[in-house]
PDB file of N, CA and C in Angstrom:
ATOM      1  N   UNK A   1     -17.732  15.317  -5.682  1.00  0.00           N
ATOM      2  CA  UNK A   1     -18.889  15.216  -6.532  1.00  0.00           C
ATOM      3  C   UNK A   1     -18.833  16.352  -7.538  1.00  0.00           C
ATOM      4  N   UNK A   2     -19.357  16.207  -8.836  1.00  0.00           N
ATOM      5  CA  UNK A   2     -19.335  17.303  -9.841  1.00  0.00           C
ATOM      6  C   UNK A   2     -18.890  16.843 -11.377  1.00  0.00           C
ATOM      7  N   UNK A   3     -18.070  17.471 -11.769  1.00  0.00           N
ATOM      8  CA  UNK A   3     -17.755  17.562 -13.384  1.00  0.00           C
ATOM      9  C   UNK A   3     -16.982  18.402 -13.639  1.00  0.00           C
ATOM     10  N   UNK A   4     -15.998  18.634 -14.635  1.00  0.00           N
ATOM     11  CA  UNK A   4     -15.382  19.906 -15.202  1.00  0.00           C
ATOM     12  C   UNK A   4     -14.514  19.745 -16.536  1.00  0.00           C
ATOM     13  N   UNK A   5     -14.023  20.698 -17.116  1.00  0.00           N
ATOM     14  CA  UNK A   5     -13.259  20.152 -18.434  1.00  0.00           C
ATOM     15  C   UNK A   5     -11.559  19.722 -17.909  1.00  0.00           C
ATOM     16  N   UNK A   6     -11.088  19.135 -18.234  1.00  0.00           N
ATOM     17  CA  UNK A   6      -9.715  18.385 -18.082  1.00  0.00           C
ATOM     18  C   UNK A   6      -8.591  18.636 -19.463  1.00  0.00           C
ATOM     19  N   UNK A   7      -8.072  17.914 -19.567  1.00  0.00           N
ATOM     20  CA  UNK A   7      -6.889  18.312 -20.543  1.00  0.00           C
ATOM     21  C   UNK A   7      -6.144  16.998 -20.393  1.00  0.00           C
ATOM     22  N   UNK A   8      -6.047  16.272 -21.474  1.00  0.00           N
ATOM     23  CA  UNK A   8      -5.329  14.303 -21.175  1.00  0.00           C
ATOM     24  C   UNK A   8      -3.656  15.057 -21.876  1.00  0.00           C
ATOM     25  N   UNK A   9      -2.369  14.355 -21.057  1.00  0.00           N
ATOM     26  CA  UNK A   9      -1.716  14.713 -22.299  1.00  0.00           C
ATOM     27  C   UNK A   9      -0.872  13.145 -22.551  1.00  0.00           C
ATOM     28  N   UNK A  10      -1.321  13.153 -23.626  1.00  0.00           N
ATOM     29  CA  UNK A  10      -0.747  11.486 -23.778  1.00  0.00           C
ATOM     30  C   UNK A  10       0.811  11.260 -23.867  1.00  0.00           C
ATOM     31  N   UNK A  11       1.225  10.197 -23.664  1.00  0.00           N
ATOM     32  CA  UNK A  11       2.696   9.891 -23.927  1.00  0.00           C
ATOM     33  C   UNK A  11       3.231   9.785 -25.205  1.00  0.00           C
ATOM     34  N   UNK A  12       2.593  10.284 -26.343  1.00  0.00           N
ATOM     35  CA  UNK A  12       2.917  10.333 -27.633  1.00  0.00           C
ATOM     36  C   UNK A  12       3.127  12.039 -28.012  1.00  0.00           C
ATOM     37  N   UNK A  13       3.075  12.627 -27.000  1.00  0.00           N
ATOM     38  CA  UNK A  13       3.093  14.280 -27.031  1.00  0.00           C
ATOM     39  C   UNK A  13       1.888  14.481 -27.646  1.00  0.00           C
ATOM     40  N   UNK A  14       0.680  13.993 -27.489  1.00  0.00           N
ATOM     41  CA  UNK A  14      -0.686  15.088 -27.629  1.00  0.00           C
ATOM     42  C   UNK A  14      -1.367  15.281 -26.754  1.00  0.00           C
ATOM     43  N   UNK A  15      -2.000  16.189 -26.992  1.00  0.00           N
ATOM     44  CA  UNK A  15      -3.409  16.394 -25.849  1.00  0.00           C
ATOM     45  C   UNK A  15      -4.739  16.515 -26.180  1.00  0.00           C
ATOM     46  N   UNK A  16      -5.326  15.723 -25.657  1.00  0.00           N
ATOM     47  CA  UNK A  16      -6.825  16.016 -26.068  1.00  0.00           C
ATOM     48  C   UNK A  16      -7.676  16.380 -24.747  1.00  0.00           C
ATOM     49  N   UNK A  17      -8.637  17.402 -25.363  1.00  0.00           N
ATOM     50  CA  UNK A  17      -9.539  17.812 -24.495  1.00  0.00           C
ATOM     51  C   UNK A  17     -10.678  17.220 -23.882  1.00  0.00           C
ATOM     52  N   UNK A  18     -10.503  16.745 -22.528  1.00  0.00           N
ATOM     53  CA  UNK A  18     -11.516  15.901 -22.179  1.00  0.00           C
ATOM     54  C   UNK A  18     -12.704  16.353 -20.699  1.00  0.00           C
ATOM     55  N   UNK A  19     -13.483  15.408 -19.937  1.00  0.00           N
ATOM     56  CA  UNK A  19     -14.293  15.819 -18.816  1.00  0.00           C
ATOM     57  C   UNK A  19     -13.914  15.097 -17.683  1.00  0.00           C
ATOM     58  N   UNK A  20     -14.070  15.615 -16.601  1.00  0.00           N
ATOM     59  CA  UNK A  20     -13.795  14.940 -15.718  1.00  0.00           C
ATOM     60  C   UNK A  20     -15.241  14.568 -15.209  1.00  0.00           C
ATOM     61  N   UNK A  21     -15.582  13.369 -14.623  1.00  0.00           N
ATOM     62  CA  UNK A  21     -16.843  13.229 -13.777  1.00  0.00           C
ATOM     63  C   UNK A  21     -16.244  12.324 -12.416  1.00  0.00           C
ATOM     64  N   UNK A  22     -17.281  12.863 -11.465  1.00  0.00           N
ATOM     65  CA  UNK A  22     -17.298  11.669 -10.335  1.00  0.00           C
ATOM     66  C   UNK A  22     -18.481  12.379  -9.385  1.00  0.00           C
ATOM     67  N   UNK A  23     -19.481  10.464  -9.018  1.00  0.00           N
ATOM     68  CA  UNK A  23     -20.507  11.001  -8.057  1.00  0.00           C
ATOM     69  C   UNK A  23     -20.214  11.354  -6.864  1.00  0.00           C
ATOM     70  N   UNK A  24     -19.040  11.086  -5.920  1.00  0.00           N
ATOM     71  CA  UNK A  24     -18.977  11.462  -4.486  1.00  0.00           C
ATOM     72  C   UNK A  24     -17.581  11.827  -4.699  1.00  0.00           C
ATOM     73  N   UNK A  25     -17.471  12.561  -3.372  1.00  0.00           N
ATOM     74  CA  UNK A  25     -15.773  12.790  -3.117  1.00  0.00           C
ATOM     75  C   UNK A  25     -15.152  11.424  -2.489  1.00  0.00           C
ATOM     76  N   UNK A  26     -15.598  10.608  -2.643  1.00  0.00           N
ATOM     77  CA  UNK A  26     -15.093   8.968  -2.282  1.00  0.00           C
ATOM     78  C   UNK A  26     -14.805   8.045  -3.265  1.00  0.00           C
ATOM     79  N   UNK A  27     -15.766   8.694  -4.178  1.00  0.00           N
ATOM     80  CA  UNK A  27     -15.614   7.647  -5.554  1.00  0.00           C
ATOM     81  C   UNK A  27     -14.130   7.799  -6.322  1.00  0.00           C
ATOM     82  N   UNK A  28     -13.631   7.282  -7.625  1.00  0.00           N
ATOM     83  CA  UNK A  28     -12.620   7.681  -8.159  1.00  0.00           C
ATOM     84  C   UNK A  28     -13.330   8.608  -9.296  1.00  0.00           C
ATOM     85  N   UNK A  29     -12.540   9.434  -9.971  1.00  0.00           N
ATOM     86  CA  UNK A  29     -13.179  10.040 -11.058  1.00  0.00           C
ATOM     87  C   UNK A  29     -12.950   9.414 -12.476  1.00  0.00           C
ATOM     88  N   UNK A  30     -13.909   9.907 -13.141  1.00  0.00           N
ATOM     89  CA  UNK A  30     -13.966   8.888 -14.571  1.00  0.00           C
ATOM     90  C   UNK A  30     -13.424  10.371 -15.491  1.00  0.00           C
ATOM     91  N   UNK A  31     -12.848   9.843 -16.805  1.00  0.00           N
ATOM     92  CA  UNK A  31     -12.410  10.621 -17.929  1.00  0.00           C
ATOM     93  C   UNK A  31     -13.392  10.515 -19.262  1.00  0.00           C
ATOM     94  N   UNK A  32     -13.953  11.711 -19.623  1.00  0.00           N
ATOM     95  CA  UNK A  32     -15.027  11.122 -20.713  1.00  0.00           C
ATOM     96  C   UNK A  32     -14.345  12.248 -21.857  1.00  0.00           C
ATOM     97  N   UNK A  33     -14.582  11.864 -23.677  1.00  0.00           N
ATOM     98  CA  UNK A  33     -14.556  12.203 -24.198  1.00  0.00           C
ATOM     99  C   UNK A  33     -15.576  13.241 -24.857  1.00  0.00           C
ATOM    100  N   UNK A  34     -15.383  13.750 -25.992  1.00  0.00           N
ATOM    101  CA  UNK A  34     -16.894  14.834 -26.059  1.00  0.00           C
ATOM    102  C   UNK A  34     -18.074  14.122 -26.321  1.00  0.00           C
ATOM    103  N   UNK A  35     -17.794  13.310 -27.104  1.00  0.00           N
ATOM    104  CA  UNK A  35     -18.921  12.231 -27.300  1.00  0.00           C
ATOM    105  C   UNK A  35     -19.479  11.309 -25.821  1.00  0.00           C
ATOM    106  N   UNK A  36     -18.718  11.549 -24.828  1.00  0.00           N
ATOM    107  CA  UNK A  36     -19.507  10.626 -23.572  1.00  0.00           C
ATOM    108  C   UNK A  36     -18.736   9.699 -23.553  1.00  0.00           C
ATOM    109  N   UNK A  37     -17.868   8.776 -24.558  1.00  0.00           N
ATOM    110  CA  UNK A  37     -17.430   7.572 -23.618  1.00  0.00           C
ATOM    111  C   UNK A  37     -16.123   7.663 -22.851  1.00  0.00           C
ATOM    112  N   UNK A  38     -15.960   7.087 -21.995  1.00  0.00           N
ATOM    113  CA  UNK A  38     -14.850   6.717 -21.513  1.00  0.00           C
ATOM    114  C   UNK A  38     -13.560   6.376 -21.309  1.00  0.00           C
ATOM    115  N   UNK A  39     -12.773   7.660 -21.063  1.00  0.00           N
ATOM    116  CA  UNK A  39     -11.333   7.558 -21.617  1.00  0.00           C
ATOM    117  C   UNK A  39     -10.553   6.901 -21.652  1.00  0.00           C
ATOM    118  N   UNK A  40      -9.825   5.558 -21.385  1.00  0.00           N
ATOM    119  CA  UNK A  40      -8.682   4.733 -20.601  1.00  0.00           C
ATOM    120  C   UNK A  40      -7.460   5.458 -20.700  1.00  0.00           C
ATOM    121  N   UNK A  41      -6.785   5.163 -19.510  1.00  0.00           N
ATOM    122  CA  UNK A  41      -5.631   6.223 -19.707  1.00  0.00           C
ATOM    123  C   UNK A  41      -4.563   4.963 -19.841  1.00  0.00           C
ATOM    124  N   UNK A  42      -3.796   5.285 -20.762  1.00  0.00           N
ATOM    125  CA  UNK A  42      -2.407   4.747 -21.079  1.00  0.00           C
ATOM    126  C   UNK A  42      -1.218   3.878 -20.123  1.00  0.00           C
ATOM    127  N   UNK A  43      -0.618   3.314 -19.989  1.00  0.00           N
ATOM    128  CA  UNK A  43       0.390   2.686 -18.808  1.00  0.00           C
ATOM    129  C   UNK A  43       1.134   3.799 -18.867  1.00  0.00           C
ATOM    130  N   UNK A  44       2.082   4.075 -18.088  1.00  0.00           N
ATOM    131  CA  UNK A  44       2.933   5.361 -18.036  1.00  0.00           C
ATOM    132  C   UNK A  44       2.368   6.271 -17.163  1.00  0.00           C
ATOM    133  N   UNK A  45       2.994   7.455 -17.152  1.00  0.00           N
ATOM    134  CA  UNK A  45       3.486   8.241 -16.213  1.00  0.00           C
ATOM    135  C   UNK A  45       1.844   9.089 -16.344  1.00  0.00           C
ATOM    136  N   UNK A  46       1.340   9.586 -15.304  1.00  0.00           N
ATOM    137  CA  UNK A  46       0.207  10.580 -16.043  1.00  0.00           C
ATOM    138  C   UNK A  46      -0.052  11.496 -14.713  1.00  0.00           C
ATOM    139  N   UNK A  47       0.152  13.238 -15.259  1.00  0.00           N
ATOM    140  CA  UNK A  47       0.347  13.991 -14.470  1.00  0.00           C
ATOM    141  C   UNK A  47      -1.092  14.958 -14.391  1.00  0.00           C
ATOM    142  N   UNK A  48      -1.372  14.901 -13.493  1.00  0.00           N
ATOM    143  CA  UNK A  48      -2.981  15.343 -12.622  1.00  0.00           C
ATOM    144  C   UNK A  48      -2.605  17.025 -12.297  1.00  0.00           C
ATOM    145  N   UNK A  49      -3.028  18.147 -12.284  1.00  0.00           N
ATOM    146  CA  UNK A  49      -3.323  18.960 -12.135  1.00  0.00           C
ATOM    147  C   UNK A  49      -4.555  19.707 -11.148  1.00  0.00           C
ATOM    148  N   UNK A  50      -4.407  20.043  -9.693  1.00  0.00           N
ATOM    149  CA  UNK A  50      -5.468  20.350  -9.386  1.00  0.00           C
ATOM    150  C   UNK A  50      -5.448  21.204  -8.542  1.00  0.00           C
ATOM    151  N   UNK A  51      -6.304  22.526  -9.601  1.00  0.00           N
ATOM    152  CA  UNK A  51      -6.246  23.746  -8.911  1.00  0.00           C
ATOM    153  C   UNK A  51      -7.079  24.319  -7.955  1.00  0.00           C
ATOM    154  N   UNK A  52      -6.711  25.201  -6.814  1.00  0.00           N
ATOM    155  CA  UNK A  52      -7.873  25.771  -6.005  1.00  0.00           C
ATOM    156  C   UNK A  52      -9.343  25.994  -6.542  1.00  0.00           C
ATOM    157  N   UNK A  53     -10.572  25.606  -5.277  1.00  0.00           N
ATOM    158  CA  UNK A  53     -11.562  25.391  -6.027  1.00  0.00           C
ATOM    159  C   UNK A  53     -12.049  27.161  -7.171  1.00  0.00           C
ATOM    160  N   UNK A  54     -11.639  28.156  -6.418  1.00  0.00           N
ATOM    161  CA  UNK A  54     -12.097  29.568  -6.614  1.00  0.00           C
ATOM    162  C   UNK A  54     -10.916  30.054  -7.651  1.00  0.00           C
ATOM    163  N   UNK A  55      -9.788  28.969  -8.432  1.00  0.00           N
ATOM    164  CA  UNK A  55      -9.135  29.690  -9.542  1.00  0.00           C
ATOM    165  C   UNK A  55      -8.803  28.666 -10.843  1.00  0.00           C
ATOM    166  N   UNK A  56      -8.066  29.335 -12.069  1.00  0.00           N
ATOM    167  CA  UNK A  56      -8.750  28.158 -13.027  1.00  0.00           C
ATOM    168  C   UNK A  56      -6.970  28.185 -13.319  1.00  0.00           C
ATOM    169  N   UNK A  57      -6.606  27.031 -13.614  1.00  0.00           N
ATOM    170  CA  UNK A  57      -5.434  27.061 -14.154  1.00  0.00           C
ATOM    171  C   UNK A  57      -5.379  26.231 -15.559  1.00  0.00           C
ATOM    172  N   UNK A  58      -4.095  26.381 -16.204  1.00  0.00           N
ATOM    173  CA  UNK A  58      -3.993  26.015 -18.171  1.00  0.00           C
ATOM    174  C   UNK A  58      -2.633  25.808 -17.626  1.00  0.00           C
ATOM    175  N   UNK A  59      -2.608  24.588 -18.538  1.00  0.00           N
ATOM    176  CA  UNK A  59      -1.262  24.207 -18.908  1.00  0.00           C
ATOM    177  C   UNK A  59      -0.266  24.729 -20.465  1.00  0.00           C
ATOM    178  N   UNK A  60       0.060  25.383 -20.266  1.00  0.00           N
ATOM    179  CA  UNK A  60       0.487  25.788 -21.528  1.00  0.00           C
ATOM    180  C   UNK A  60       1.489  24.455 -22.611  1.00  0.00           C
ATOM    181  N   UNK A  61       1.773  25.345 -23.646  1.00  0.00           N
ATOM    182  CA  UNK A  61       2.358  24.207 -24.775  1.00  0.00           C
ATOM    183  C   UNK A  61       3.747  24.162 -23.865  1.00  0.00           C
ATOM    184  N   UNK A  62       4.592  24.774 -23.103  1.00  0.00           N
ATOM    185  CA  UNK A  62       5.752  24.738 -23.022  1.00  0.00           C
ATOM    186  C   UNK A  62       6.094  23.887 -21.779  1.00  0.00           C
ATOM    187  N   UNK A  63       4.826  23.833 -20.923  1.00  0.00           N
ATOM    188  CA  UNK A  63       5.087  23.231 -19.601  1.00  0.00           C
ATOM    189  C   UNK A  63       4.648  21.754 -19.987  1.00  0.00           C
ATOM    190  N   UNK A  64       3.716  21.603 -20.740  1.00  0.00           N
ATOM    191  CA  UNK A  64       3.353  20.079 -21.783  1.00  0.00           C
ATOM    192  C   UNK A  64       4.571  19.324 -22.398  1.00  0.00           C
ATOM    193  N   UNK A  65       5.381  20.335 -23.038  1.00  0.00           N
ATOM    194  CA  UNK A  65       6.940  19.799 -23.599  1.00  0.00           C
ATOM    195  C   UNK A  65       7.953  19.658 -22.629  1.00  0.00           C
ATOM    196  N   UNK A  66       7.914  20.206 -21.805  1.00  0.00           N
ATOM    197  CA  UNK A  66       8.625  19.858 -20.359  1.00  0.00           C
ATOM    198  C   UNK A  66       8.462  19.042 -19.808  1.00  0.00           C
ATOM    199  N   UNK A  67       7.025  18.507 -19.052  1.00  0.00           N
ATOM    200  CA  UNK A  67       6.872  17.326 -18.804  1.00  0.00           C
ATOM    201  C   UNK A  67       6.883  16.403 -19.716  1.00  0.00           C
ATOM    202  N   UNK A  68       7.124  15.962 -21.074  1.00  0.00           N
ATOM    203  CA  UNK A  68       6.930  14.962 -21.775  1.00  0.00           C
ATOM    204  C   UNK A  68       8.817  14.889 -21.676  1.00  0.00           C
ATOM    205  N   UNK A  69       9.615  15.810 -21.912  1.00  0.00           N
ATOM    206  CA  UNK A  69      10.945  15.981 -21.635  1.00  0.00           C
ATOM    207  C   UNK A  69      11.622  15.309 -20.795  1.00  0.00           C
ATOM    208  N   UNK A  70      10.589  15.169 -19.326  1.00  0.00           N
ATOM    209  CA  UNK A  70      11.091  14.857 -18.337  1.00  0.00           C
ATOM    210  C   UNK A  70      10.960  12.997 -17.765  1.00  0.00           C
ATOM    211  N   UNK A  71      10.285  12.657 -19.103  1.00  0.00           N
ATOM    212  CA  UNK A  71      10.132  11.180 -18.701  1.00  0.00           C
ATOM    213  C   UNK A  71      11.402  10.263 -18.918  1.00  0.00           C
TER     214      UNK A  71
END
């Protein structure tokens, strides 16, 4: 349950800054844009990030070009 900011990185090499939401830890989580709607994510490969609840982690530009490298 909760919310937080996310990071999409698309298969065209960009990234846009997005939210994560979901009502329970059962539910799936939804992707929202700044405006509120609803992200769809792309067919392809899409790599999730998820850090301890008590530390914050960033993906930098170089580990972004790496994984897009690696498809």
């Amino acid at each position: 349950m909760g919310e937080g900011a996310a990071v999409l990185l698309r298969p065209d090499g960009t990234m846009a800054e997005v939210s994560w939401q979901r009502g329970s830890g059962s539910e799936p989580f939804t992707l929202v844009d700044s405006a509120g709607a609803t992200v769809t994510l792309p067919p392809g490969n899409i790599w999730v990030e998820l850090p301890r609840a008590d530390t914050t982690a960033a993906m930098s530009a170089e580990r972004a070009a790496a994984l897009l490298a690696s498809r």
